[in-house]
Protein backbone atom coordinates (compact mmCIF):
# COMPACT_ATOMS: atom_id res chain seq x y z
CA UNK A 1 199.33 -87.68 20.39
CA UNK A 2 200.43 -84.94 22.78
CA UNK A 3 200.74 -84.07 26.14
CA UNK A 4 197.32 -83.40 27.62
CA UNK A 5 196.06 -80.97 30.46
CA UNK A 6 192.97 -80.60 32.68
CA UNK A 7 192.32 -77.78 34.81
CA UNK A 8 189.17 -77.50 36.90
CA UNK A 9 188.82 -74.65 39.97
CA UNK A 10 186.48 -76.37 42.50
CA UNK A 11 185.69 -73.64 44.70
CA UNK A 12 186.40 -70.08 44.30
CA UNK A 13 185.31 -67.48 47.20
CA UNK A 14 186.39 -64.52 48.77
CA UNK A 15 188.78 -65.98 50.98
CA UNK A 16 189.42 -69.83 49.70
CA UNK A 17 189.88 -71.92 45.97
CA UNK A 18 190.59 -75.28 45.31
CA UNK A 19 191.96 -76.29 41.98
CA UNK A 20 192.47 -79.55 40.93
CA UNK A 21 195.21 -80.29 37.84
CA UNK A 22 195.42 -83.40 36.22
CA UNK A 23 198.04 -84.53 33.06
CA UNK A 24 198.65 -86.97 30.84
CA UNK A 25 202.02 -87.09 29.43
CA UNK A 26 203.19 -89.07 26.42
CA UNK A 27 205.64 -87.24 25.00
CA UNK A 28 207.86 -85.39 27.45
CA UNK A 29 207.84 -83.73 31.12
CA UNK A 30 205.18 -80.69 31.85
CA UNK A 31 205.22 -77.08 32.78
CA UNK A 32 202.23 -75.41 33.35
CA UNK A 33 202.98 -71.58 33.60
CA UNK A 34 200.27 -70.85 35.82
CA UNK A 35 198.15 -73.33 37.57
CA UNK A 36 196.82 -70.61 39.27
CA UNK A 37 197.50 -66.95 38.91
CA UNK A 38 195.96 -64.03 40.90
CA UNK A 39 194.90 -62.17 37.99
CA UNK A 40 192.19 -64.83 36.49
CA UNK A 41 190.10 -64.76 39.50
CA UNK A 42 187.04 -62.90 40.21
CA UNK A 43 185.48 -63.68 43.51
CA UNK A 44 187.99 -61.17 45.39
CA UNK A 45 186.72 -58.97 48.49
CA UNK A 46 187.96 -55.45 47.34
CA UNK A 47 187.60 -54.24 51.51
CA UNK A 48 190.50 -56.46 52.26
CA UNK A 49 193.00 -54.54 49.14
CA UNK A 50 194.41 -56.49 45.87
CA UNK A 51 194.80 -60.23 45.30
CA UNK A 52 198.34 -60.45 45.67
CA UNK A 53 199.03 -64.57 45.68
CA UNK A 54 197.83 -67.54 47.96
CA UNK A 55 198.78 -69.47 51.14
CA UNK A 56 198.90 -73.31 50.31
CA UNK A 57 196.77 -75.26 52.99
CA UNK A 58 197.29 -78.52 51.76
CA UNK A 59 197.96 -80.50 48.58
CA UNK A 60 196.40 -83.77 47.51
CA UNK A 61 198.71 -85.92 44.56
CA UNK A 62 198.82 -89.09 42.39
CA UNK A 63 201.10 -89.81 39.89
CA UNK A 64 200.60 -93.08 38.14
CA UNK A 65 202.30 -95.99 40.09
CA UNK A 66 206.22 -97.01 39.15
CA UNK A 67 207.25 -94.23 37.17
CA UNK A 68 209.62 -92.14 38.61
CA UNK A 69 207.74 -89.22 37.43
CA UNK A 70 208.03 -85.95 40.06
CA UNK A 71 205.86 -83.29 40.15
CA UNK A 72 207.62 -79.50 41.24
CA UNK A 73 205.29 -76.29 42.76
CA UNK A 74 207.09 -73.19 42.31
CA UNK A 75 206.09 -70.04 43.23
CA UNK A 76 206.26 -67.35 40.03
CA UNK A 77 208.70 -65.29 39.83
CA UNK A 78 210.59 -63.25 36.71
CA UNK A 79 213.24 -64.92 35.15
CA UNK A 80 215.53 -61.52 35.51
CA UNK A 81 214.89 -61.93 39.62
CA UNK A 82 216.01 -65.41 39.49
CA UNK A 83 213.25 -67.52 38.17
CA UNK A 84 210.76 -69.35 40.16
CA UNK A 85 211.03 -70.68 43.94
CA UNK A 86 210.74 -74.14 44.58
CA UNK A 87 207.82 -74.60 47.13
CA UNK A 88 207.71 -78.35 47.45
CA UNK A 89 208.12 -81.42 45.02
CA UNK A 90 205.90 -84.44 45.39
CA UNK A 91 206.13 -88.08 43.98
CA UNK A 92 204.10 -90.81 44.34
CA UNK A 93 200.21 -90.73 46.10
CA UNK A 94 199.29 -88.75 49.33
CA UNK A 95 198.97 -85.20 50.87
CA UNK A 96 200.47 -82.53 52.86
CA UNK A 97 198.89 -80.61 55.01
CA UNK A 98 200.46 -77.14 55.93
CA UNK A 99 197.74 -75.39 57.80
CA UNK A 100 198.47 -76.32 60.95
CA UNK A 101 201.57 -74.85 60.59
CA UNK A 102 200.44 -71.26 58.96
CA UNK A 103 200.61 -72.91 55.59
CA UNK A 104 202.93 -72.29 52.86
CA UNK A 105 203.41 -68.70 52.55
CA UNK A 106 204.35 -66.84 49.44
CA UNK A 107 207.49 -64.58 49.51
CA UNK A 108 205.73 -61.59 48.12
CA UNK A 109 208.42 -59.48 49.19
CA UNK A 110 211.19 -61.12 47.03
CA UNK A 111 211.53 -59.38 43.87
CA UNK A 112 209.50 -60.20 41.02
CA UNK A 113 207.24 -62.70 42.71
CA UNK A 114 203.70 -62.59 41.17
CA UNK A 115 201.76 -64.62 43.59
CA UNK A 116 201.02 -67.51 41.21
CA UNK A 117 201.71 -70.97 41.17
CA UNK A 118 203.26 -73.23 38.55
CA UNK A 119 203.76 -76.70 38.48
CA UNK A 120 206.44 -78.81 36.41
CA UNK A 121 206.90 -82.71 36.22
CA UNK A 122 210.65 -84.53 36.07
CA UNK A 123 211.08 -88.02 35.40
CA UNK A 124 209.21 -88.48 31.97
CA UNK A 125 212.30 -90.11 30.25
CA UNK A 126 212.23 -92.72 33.32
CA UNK A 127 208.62 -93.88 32.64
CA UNK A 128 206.70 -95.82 29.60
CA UNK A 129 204.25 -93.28 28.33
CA UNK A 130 201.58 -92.44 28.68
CA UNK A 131 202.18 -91.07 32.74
CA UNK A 132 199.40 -89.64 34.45
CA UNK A 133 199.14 -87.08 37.00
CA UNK A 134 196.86 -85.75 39.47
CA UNK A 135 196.73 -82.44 42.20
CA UNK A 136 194.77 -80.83 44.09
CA UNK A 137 195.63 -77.74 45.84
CA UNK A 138 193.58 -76.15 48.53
CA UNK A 139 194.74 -72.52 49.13
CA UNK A 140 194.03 -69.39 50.51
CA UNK A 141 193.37 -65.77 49.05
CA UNK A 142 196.20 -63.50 50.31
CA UNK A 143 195.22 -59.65 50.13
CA UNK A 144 197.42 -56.46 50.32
């Protein structure tokens, strides 16, 4: 068997989407280059300029219990700029809720940032297969 993936966008609208990501692994740690990418979405207000990335409101996680497995969110950027930014890494089951705060902002002035999102898992090796995963992120459309 191999690693398996599941990604469903709950809500898509001019300003706000919700996607939810869920993985099975049973045969080594993730990366899923995007989650979410700018480009693949279509319910985009053209008054308010381009899609340019997203502002992370809150994220919702559960990784199956005693594994050690991690999951990372990184914000995309070109491997000649650097690679990607680490926005947060997550373990176990809860969420995080960054709205009150102005959420998690992009830096789409750093060089080479695309305004997606990936996500990557550590810990496989630690765990008996098969480890599952589970996020949900609820973000916001940022125009320019």
């Amino acid at each position: 068997m191999a690693n398996t993936f599941n990604r469903v966008i709950l809500e898509e609208g001019w300003r706000n989407v919700a996607v939810m990501v869920t993985g099975l692994l049973d045969t080594s740690d993730a990366a899923l280059e995007p989650v979410i990418d700018p480009s693949e979405l279509y319910n985009n207000d053209p008054n308010y300029g381009r899609l340019a990335g997203f502002r992370i409101d809150r994220v919702q996680y559960s990784m199956s219990a005693g594994t050690g497995l991690e999951v990372q969110l990184k914000w995309e950027r070109a491997a000649e700029e650097g690679g990607d930014i680490l926005i947060t890494a997550i373990a176990g089951q809860g969420h995080d809720k960054y709205k009150k705060f102005g959420g998690l902002q992009p830096p789409l002035s750093a060089p080479g940032v695309t305004g997606g999102i990936h996500l990557y898992t550590t810990g496989f090796a630690k765990s008996p297969p098969p480890t599952g995963f589970t996020v949900t992120l609820e973000l916001v459309k940022i125009y320019r």
